[in-house]
PDB file of N, CA and C in Angstrom:
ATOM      1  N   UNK A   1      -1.904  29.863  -1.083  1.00  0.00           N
ATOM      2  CA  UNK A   1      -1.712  28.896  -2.151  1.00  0.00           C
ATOM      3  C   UNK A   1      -2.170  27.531  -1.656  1.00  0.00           C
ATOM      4  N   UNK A   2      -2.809  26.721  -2.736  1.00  0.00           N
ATOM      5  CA  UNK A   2      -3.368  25.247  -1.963  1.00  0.00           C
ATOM      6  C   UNK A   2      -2.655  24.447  -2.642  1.00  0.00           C
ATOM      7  N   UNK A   3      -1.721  24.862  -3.139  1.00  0.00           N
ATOM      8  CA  UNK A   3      -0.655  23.624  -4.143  1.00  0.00           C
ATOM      9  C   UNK A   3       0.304  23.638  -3.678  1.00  0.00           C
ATOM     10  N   UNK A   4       1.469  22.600  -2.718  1.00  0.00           N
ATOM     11  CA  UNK A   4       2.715  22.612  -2.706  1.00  0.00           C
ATOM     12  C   UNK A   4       3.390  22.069  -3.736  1.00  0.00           C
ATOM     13  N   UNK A   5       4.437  22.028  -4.000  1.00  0.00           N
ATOM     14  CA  UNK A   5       5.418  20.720  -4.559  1.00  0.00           C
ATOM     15  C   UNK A   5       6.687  20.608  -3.465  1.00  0.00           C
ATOM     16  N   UNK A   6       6.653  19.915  -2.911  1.00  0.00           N
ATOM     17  CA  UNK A   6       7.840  19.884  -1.618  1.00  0.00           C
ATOM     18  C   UNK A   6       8.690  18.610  -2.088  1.00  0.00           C
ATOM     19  N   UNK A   7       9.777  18.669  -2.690  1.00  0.00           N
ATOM     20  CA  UNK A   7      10.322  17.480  -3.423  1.00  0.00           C
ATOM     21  C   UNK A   7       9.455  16.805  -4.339  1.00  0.00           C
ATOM     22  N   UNK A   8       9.353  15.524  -4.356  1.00  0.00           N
ATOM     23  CA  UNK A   8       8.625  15.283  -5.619  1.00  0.00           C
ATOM     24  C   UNK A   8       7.700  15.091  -5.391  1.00  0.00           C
ATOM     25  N   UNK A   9       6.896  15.028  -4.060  1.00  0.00           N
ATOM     26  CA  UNK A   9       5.518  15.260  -3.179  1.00  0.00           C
ATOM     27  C   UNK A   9       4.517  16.536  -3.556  1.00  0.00           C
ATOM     28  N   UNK A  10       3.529  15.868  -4.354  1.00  0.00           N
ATOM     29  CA  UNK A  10       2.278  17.008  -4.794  1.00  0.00           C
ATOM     30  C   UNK A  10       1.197  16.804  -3.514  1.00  0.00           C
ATOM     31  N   UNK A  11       1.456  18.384  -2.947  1.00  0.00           N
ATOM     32  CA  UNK A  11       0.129  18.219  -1.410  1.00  0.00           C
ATOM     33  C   UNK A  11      -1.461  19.150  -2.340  1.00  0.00           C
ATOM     34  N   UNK A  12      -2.169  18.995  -2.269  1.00  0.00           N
ATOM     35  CA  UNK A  12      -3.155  19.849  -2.541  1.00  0.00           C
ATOM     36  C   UNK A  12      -4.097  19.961  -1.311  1.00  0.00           C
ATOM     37  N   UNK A  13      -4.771  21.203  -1.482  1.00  0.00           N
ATOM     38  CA  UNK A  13      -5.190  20.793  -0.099  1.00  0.00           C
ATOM     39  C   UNK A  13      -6.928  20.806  -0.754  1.00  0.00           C
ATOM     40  N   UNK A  14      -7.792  19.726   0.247  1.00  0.00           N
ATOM     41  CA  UNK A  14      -8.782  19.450  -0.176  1.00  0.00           C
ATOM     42  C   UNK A  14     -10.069  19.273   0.610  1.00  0.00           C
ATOM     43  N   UNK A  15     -10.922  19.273   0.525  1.00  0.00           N
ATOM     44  CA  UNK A  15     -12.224  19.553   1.141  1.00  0.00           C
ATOM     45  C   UNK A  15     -12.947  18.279   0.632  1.00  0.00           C
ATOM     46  N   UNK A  16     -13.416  18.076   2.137  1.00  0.00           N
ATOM     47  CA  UNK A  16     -14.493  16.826   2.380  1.00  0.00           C
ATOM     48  C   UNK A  16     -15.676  17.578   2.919  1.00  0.00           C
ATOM     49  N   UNK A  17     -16.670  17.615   2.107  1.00  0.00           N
ATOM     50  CA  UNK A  17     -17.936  18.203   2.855  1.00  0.00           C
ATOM     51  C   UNK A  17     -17.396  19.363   3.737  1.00  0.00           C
ATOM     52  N   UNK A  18     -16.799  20.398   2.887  1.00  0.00           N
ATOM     53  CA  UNK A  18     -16.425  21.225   4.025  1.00  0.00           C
ATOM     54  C   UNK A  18     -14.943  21.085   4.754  1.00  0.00           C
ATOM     55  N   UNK A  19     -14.781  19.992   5.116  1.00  0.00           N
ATOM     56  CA  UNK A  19     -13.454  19.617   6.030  1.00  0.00           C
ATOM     57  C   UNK A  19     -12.274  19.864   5.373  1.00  0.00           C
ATOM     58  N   UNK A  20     -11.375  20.840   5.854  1.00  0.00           N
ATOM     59  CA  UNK A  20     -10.066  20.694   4.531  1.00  0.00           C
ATOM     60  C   UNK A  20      -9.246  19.902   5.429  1.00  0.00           C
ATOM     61  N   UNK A  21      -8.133  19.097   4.385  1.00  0.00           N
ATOM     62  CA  UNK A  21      -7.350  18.214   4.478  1.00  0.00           C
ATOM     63  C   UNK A  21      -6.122  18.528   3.787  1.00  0.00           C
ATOM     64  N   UNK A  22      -5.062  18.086   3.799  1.00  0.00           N
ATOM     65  CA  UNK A  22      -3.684  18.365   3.202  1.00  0.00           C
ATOM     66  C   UNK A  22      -3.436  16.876   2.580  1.00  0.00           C
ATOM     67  N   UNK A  23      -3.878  16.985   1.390  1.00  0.00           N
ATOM     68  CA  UNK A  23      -3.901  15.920   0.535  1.00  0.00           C
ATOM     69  C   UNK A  23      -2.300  15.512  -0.230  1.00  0.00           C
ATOM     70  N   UNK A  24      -1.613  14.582   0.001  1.00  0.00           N
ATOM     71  CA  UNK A  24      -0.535  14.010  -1.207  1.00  0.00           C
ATOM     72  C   UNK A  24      -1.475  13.356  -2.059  1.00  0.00           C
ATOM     73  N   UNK A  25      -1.092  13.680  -3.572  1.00  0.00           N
ATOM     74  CA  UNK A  25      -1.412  13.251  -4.744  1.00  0.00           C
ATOM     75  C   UNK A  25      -1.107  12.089  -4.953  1.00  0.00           C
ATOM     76  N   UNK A  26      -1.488  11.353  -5.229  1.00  0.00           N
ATOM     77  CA  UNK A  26      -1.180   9.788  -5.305  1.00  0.00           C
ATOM     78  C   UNK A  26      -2.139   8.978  -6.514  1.00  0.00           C
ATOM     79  N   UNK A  27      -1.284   9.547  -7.571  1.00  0.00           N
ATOM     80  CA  UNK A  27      -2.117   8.435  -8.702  1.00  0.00           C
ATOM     81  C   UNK A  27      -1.929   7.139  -8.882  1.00  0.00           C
ATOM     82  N   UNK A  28      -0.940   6.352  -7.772  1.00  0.00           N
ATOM     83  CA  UNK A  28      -0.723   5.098  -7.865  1.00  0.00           C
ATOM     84  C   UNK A  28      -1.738   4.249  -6.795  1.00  0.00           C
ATOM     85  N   UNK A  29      -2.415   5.339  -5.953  1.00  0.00           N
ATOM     86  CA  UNK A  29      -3.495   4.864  -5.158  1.00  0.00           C
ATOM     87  C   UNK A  29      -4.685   4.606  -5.710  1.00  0.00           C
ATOM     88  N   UNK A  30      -5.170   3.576  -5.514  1.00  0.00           N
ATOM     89  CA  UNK A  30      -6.799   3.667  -5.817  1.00  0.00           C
ATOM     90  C   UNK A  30      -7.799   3.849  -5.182  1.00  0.00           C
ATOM     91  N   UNK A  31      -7.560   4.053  -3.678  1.00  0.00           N
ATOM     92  CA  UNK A  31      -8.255   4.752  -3.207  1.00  0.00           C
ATOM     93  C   UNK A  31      -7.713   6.241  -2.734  1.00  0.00           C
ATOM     94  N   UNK A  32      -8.550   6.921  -2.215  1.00  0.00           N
ATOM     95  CA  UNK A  32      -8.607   7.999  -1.468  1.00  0.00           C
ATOM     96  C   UNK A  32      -8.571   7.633  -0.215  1.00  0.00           C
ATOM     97  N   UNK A  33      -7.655   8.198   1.421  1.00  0.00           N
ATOM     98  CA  UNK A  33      -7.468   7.950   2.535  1.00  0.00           C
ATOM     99  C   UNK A  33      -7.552   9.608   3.075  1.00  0.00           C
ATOM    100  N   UNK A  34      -8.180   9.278   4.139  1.00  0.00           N
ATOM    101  CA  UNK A  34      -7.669  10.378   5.405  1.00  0.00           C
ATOM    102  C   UNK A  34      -7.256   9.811   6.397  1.00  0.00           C
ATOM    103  N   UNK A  35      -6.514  10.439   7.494  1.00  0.00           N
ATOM    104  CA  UNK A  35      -5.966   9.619   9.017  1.00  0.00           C
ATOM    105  C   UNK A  35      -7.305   9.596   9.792  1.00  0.00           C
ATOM    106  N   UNK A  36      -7.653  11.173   9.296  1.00  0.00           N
ATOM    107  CA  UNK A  36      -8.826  10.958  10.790  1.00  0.00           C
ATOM    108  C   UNK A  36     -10.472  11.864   9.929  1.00  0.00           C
ATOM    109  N   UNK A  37     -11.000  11.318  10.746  1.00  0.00           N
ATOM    110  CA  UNK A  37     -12.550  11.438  10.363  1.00  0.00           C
ATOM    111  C   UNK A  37     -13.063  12.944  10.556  1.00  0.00           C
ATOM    112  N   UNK A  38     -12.119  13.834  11.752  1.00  0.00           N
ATOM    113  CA  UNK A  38     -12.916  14.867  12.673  1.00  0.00           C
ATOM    114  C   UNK A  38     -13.278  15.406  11.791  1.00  0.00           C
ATOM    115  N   UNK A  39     -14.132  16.334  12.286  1.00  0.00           N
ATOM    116  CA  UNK A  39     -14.832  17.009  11.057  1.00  0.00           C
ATOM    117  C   UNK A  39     -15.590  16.477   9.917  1.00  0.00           C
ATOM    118  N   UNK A  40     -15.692  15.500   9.468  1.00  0.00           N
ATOM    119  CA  UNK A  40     -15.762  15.103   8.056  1.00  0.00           C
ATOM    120  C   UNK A  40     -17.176  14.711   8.516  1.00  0.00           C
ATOM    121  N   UNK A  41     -18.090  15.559   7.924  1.00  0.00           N
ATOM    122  CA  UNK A  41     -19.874  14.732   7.945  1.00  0.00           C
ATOM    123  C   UNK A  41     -19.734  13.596   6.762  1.00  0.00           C
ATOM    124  N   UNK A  42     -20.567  12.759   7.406  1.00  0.00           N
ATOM    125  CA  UNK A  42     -20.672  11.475   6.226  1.00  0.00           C
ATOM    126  C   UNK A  42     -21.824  11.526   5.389  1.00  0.00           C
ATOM    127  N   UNK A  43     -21.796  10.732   4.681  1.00  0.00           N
ATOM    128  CA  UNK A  43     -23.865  10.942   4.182  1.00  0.00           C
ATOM    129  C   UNK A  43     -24.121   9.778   3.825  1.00  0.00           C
ATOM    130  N   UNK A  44     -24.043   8.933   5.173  1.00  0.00           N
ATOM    131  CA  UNK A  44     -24.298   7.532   5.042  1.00  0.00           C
ATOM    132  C   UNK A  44     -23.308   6.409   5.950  1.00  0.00           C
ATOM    133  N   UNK A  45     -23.970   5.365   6.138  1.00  0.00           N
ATOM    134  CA  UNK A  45     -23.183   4.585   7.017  1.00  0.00           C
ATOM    135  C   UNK A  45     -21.938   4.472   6.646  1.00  0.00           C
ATOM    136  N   UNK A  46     -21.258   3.509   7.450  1.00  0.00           N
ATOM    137  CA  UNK A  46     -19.727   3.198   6.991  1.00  0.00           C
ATOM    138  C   UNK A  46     -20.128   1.889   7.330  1.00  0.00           C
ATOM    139  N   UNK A  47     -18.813   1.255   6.202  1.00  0.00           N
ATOM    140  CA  UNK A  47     -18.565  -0.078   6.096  1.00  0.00           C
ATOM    141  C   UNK A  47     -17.082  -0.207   6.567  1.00  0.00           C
ATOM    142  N   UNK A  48     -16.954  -1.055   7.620  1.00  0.00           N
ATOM    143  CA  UNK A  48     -15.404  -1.538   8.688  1.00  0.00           C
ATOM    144  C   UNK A  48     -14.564  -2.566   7.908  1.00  0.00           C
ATOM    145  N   UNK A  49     -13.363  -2.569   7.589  1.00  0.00           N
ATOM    146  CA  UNK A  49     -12.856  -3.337   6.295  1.00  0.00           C
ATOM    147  C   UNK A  49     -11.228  -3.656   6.844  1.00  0.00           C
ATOM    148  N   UNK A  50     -10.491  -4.245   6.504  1.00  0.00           N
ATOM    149  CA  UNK A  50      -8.788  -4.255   6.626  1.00  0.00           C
ATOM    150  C   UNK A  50      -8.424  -4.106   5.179  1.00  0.00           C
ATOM    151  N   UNK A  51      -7.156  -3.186   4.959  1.00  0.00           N
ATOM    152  CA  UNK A  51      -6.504  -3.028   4.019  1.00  0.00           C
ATOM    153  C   UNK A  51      -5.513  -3.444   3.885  1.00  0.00           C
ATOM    154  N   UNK A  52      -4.426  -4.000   2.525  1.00  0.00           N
ATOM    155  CA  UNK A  52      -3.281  -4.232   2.538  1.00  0.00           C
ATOM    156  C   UNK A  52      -2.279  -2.616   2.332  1.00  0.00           C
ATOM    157  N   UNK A  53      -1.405  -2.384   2.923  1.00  0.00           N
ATOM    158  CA  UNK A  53      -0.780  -1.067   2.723  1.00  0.00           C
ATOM    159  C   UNK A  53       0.596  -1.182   1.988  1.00  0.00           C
ATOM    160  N   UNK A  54       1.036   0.087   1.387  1.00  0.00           N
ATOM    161  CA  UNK A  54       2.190   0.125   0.382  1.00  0.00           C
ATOM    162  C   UNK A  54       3.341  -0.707   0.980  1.00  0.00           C
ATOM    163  N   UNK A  55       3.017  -1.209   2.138  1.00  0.00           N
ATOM    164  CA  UNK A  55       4.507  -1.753   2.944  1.00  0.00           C
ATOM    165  C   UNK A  55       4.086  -2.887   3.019  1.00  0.00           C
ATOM    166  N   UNK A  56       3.246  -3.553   2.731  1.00  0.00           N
ATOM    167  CA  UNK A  56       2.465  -5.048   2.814  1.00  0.00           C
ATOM    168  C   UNK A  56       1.934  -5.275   4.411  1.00  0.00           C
ATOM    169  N   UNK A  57       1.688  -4.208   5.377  1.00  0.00           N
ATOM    170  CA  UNK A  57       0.953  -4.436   6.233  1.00  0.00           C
ATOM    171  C   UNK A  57      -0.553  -4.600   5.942  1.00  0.00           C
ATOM    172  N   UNK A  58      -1.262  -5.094   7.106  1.00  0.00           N
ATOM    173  CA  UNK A  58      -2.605  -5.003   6.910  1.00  0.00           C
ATOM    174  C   UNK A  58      -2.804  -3.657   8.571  1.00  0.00           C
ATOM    175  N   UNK A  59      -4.119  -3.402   7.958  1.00  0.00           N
ATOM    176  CA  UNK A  59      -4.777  -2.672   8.964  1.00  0.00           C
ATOM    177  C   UNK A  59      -6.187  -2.461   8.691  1.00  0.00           C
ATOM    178  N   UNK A  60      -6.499  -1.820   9.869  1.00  0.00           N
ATOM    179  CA  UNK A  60      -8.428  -1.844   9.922  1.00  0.00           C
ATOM    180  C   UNK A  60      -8.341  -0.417   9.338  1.00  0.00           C
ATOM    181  N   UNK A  61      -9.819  -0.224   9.059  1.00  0.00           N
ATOM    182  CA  UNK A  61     -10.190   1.277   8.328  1.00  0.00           C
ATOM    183  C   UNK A  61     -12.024   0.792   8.105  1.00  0.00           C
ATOM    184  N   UNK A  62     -12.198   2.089   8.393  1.00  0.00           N
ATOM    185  CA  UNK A  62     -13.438   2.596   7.419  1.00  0.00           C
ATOM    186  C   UNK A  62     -13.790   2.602   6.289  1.00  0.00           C
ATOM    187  N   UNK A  63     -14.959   2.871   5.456  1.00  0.00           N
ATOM    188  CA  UNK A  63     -15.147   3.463   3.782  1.00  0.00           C
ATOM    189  C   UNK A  63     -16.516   4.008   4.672  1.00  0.00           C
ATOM    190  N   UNK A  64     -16.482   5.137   4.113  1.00  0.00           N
ATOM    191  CA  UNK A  64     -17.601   6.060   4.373  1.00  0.00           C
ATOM    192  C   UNK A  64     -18.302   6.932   3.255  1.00  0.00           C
ATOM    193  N   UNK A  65     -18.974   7.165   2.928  1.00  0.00           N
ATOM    194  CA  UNK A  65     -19.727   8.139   2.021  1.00  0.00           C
ATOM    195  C   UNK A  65     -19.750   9.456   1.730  1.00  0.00           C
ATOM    196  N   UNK A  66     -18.859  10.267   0.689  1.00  0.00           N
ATOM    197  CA  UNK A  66     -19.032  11.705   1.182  1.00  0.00           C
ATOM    198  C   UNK A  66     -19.432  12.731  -0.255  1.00  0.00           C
ATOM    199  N   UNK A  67     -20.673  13.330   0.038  1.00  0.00           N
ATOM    200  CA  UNK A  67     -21.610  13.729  -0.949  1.00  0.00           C
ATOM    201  C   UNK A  67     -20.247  14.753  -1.871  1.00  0.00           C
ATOM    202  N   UNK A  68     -19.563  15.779  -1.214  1.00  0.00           N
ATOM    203  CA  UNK A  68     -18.710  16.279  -2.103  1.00  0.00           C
ATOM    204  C   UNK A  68     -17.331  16.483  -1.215  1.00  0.00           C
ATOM    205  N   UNK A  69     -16.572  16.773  -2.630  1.00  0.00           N
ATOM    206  CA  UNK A  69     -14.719  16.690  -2.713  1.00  0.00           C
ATOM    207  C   UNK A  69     -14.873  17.609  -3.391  1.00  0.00           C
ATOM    208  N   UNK A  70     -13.599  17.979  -3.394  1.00  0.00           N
ATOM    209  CA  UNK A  70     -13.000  19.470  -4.383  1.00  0.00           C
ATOM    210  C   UNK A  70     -11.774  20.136  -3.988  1.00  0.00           C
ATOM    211  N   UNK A  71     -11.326  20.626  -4.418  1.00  0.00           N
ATOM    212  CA  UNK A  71     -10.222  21.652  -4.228  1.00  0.00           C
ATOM    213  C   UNK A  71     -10.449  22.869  -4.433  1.00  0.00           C
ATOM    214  N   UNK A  72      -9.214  23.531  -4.776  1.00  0.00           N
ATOM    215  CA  UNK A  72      -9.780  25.009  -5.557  1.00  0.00           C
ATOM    216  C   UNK A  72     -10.310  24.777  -6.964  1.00  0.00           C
ATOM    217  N   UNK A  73      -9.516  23.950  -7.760  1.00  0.00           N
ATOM    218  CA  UNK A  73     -10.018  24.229  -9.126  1.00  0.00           C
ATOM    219  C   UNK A  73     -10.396  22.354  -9.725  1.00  0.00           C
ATOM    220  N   UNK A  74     -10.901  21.792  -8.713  1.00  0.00           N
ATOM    221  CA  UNK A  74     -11.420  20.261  -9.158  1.00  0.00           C
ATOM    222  C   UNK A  74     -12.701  20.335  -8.375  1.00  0.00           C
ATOM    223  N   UNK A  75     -13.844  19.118  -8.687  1.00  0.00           N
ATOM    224  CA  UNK A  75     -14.699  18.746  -7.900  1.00  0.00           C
ATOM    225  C   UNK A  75     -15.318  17.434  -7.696  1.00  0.00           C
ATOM    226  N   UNK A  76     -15.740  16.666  -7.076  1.00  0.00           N
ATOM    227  CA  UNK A  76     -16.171  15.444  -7.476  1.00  0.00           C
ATOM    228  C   UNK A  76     -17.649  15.504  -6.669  1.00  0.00           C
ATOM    229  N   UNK A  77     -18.125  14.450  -6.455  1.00  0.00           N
ATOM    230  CA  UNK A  77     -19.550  14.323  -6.039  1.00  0.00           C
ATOM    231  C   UNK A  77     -19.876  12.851  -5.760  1.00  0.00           C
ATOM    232  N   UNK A  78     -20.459  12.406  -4.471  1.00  0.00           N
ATOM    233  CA  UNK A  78     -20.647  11.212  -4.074  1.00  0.00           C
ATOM    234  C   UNK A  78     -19.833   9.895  -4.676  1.00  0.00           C
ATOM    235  N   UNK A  79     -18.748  10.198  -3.334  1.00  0.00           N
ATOM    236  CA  UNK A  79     -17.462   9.318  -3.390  1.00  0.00           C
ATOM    237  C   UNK A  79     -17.326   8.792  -1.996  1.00  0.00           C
ATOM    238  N   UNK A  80     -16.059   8.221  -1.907  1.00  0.00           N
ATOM    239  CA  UNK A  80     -15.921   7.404  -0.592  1.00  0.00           C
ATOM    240  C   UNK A  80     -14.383   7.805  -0.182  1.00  0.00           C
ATOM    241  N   UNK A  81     -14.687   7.817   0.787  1.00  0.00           N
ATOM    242  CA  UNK A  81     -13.192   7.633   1.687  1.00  0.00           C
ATOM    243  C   UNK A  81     -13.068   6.463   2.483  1.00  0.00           C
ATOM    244  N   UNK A  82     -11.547   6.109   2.729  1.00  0.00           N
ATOM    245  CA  UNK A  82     -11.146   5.011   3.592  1.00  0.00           C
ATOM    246  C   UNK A  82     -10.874   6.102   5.163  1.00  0.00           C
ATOM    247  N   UNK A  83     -10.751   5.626   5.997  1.00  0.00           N
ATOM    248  CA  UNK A  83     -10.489   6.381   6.939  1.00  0.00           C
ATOM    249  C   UNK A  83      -9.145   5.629   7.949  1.00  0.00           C
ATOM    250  N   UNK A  84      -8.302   5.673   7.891  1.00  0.00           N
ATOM    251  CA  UNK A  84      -7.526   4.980   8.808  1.00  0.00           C
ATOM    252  C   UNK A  84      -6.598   5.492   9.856  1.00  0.00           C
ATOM    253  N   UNK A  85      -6.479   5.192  10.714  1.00  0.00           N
ATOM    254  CA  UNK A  85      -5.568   6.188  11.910  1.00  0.00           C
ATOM    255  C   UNK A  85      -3.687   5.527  11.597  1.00  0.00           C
ATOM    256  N   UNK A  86      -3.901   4.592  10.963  1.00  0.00           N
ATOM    257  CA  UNK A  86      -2.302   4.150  10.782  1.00  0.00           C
ATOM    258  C   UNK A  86      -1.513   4.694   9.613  1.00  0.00           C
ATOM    259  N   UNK A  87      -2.349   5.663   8.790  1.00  0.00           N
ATOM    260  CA  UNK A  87      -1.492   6.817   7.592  1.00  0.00           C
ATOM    261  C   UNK A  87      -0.545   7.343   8.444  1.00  0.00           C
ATOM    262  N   UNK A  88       0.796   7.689   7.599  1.00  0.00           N
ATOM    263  CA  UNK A  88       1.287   8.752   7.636  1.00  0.00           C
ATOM    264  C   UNK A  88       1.454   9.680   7.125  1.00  0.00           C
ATOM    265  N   UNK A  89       0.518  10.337   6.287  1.00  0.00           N
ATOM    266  CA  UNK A  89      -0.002  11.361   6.170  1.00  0.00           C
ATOM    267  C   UNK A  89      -1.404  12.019   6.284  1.00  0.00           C
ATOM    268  N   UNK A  90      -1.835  12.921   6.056  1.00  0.00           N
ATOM    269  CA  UNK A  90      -3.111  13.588   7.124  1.00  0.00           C
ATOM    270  C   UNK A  90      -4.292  13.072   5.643  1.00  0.00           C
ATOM    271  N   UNK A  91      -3.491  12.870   4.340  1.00  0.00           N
ATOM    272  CA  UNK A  91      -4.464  12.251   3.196  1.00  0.00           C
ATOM    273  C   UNK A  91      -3.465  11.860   1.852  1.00  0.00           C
ATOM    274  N   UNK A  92      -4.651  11.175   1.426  1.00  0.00           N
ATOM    275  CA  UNK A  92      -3.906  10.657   0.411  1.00  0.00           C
ATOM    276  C   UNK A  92      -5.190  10.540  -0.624  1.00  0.00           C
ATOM    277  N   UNK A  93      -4.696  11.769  -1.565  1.00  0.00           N
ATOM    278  CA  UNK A  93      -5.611  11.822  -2.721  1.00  0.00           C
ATOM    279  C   UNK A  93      -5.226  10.629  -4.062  1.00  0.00           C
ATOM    280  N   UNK A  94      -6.118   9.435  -4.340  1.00  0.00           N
ATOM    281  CA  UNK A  94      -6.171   9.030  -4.948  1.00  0.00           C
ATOM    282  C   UNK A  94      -6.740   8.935  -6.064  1.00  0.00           C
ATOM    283  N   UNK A  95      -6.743   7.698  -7.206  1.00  0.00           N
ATOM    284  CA  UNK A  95      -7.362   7.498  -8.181  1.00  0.00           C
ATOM    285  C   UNK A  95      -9.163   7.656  -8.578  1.00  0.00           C
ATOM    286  N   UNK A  96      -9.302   7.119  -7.300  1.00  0.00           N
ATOM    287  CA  UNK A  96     -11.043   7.178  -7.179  1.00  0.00           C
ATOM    288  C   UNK A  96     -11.520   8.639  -7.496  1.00  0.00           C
ATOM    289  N   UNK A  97     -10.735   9.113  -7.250  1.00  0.00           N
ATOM    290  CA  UNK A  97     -11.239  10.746  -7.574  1.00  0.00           C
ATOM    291  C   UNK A  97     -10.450  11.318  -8.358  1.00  0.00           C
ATOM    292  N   UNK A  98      -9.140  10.905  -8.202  1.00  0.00           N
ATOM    293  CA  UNK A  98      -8.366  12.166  -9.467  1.00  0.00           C
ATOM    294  C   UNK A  98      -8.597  11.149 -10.562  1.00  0.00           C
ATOM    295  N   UNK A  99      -9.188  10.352 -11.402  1.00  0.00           N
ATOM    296  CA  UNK A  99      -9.694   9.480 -12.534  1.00  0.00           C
ATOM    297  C   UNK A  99     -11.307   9.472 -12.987  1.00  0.00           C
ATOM    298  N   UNK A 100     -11.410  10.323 -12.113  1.00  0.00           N
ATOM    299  CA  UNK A 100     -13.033  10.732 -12.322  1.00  0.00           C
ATOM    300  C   UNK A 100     -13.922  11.423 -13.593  1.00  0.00           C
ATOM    301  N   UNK A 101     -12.526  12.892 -14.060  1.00  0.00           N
ATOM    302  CA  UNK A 101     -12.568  13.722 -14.671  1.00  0.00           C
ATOM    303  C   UNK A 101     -10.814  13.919 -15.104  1.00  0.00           C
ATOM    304  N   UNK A 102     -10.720  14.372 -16.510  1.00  0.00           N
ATOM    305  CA  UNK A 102      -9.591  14.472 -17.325  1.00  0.00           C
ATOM    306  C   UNK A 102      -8.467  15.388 -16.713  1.00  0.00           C
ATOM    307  N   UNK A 103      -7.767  15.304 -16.152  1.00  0.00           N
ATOM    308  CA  UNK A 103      -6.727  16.145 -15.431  1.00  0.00           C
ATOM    309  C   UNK A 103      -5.593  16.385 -16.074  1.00  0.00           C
ATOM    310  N   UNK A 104      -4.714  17.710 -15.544  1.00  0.00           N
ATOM    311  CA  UNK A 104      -3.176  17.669 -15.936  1.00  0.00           C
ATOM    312  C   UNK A 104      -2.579  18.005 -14.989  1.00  0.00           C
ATOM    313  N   UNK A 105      -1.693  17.068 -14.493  1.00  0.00           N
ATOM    314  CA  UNK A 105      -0.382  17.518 -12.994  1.00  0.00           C
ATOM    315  C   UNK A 105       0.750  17.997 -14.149  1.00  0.00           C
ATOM    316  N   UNK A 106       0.792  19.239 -13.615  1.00  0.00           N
ATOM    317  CA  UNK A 106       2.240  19.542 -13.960  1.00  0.00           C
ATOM    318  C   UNK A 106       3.069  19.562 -12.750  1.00  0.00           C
ATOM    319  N   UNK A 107       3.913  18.648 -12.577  1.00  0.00           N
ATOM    320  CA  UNK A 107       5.162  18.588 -11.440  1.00  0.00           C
ATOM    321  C   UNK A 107       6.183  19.839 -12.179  1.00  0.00           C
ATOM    322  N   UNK A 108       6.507  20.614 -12.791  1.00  0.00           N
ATOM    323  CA  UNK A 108       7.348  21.642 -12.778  1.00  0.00           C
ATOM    324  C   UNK A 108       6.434  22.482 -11.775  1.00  0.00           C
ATOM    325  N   UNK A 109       5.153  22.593 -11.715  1.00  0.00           N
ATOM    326  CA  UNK A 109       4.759  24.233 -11.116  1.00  0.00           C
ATOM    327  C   UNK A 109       3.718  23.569 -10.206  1.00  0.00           C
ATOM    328  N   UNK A 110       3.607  22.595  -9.465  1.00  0.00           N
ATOM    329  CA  UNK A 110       3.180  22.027  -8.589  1.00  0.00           C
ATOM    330  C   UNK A 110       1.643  22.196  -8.565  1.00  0.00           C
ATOM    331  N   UNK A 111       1.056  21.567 -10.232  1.00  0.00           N
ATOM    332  CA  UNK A 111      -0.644  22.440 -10.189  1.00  0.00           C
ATOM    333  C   UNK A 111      -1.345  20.922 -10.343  1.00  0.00           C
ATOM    334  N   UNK A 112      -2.788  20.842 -10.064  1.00  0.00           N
ATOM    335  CA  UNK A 112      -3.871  20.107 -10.401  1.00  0.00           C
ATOM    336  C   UNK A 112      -4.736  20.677 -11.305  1.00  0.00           C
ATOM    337  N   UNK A 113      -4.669  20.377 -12.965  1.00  0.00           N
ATOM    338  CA  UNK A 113      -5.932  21.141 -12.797  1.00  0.00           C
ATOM    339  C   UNK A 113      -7.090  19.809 -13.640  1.00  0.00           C
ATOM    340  N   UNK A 114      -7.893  21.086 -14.341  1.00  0.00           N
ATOM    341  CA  UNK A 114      -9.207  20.008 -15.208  1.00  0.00           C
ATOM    342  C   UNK A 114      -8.678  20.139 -16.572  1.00  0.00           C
ATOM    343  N   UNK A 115      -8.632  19.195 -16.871  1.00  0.00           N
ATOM    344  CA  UNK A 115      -7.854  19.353 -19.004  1.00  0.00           C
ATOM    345  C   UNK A 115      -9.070  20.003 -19.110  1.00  0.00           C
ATOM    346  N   UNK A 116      -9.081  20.936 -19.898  1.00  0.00           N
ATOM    347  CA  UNK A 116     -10.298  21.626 -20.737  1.00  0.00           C
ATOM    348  C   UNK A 116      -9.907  21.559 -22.106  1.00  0.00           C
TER     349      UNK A 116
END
């Protein structure tokens, strides 16, 4: 299964060019984050940036280029990730991508899918 619901925490798990990740759902994010890069081919330089974080820290990070995203039953296509080693979690699926295309979270049965 690639869908948890572990309390009120939606994990999906998700693919960067290949790379899977254990994504929290986060529609209050506007971006998309991973902790760490390994694995993840880019398709294109990165730009070095500081962010403000949900706790009002700042920190350094990446934005990098990545030709495709997806899950099991979503997909996106030339998007960006932040990359930062100070997450605490391994990702954080945001707006940039889950606002891409028409979705429905159902939090009873812990799903992502595509409104059709």
């Amino acid at each position: 299964m690639v869908m948890l619901l572990i309390g009120s925490v939606l994990m999906l798990t998700t693919w960067f060019n290949g790379a899977q990740r254990q994504c929290v759902v986060d529609t209050g994010s506007s971006l998309t984050l991973v902790r760490s890069s390994e694995g993840i081919q880019f398709d294109g330089p990165s730009q070095e940036l500081y962010f403000s974080t949900a706790n009002g820290g700042l920190t350094k990070a990446i934005v990098a280029p990545v030709k495709n995203i997806g899950t099991k039953n979503l997909g996106w296509v030339n998007g960006e990730v932040v990359v930062s080693s100070d997450l605490a979690e391994e990702c954080i699926l945001g707006s940039n991508f889950l606002g891409r295309q028409p979705i429905i979270i159902n939090w009873s049965n812990g799903t992502v899918l595509p409104a059709r």
